[in-house]
C-alpha atoms as a PDB file:
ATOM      1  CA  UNK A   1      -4.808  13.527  -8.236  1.00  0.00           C
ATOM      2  CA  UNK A   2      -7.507  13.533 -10.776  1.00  0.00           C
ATOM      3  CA  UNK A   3      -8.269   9.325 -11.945  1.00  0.00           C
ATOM      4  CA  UNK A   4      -7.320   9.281 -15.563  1.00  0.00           C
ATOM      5  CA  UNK A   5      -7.426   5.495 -15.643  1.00  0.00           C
ATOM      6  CA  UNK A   6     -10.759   3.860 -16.837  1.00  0.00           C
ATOM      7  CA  UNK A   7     -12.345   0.082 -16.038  1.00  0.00           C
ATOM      8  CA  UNK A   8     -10.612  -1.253 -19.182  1.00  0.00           C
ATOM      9  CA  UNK A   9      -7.609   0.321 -19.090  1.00  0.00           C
ATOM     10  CA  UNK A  10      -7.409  -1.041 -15.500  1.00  0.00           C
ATOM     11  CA  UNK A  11      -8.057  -4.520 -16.584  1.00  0.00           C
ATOM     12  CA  UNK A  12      -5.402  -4.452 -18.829  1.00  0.00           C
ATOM     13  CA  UNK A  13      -2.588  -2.979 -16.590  1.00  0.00           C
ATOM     14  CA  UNK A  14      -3.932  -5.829 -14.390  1.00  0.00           C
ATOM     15  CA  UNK A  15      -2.927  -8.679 -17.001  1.00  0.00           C
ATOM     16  CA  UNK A  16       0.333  -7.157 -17.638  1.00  0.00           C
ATOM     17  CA  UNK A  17       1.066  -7.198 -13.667  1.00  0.00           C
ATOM     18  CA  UNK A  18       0.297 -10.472 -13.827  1.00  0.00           C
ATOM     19  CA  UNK A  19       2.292 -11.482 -16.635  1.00  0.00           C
ATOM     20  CA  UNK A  20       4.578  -9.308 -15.475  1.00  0.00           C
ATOM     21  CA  UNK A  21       5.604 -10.828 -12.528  1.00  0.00           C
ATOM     22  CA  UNK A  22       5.079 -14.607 -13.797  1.00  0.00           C
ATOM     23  CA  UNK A  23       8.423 -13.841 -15.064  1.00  0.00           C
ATOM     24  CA  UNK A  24       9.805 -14.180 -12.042  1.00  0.00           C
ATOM     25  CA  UNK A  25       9.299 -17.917 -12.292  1.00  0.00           C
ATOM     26  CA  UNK A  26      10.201 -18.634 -15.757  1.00  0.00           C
ATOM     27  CA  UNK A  27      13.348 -16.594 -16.298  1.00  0.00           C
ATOM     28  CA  UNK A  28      17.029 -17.335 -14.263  1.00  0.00           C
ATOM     29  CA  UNK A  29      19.316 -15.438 -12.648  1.00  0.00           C
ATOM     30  CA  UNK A  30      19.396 -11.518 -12.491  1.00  0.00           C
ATOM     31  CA  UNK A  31      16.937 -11.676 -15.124  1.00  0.00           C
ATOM     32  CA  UNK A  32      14.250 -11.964 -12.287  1.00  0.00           C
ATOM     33  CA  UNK A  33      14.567  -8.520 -11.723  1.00  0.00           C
ATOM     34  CA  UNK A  34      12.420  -7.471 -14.963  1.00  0.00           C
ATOM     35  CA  UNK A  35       9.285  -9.520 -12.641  1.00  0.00           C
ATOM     36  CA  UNK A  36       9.818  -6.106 -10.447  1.00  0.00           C
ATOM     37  CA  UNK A  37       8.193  -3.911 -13.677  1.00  0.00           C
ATOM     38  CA  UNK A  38       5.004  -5.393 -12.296  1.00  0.00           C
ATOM     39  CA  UNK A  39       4.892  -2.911  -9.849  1.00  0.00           C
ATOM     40  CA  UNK A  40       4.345  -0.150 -11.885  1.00  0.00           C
ATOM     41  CA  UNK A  41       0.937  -1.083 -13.919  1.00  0.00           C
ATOM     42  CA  UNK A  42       0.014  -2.613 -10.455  1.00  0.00           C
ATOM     43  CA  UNK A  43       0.166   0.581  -8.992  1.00  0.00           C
ATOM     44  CA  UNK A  44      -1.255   2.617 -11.912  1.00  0.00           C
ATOM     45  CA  UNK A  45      -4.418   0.310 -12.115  1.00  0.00           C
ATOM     46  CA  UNK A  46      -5.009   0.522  -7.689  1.00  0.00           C
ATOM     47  CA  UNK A  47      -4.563   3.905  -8.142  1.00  0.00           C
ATOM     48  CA  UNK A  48      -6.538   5.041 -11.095  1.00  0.00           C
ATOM     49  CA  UNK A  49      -4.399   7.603 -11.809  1.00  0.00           C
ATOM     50  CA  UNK A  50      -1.328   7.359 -14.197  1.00  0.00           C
ATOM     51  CA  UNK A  51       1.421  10.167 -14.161  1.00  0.00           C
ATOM     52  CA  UNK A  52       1.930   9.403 -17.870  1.00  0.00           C
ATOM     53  CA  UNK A  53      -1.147   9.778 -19.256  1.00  0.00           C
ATOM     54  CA  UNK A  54      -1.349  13.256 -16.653  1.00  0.00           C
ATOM     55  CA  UNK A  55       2.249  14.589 -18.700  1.00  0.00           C
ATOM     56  CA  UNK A  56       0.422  13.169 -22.266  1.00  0.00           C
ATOM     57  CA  UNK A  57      -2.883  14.644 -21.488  1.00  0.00           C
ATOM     58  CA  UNK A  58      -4.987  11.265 -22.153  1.00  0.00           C
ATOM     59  CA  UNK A  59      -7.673  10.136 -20.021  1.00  0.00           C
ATOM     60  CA  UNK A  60      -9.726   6.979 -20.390  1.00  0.00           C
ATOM     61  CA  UNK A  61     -12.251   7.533 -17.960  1.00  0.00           C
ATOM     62  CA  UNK A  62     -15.715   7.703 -18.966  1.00  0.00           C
ATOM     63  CA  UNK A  63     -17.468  11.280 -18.653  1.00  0.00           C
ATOM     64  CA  UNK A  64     -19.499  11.651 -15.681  1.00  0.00           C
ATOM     65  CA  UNK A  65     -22.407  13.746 -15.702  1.00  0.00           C
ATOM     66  CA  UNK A  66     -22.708  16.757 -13.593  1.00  0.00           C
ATOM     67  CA  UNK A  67     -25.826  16.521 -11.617  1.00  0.00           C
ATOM     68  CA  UNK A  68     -29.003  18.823 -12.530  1.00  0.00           C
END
């Protein structure tokens, strides 16, 4: 697995685990379930490497140099 995920991107899928799985606390019922989602951008961000942006071709790492 090549990382395709760069620092901001990761900060962002960060926040939205977060806010993600604050919905556990505000909504009722079965409802609770949607906190779960938080998993995935959780994942993604540890990771560094998202199997959507492999399939879409993106990347928002920065370019690293090649030494010499």
């Amino acid at each position: 697995m090549k990382t395709n995920v760069g620092g901001i991107d990761k900060g962002v899928r960060l926040i939205a685990a977060v806010v993600l799985f604050s919905l556990y606390f505000v909504l009722e019922g079965d409802l609770r379930w949607i906190a779960l989602a938080g998993l995935v951008p959780l994942g993604t961000a540890l990771m560094g490497w998202c199997p959507l942006y492999t399939v879409l071709g993106i990347n928002t790492c920065p370019m690293q140099r090649s030494a010499g």
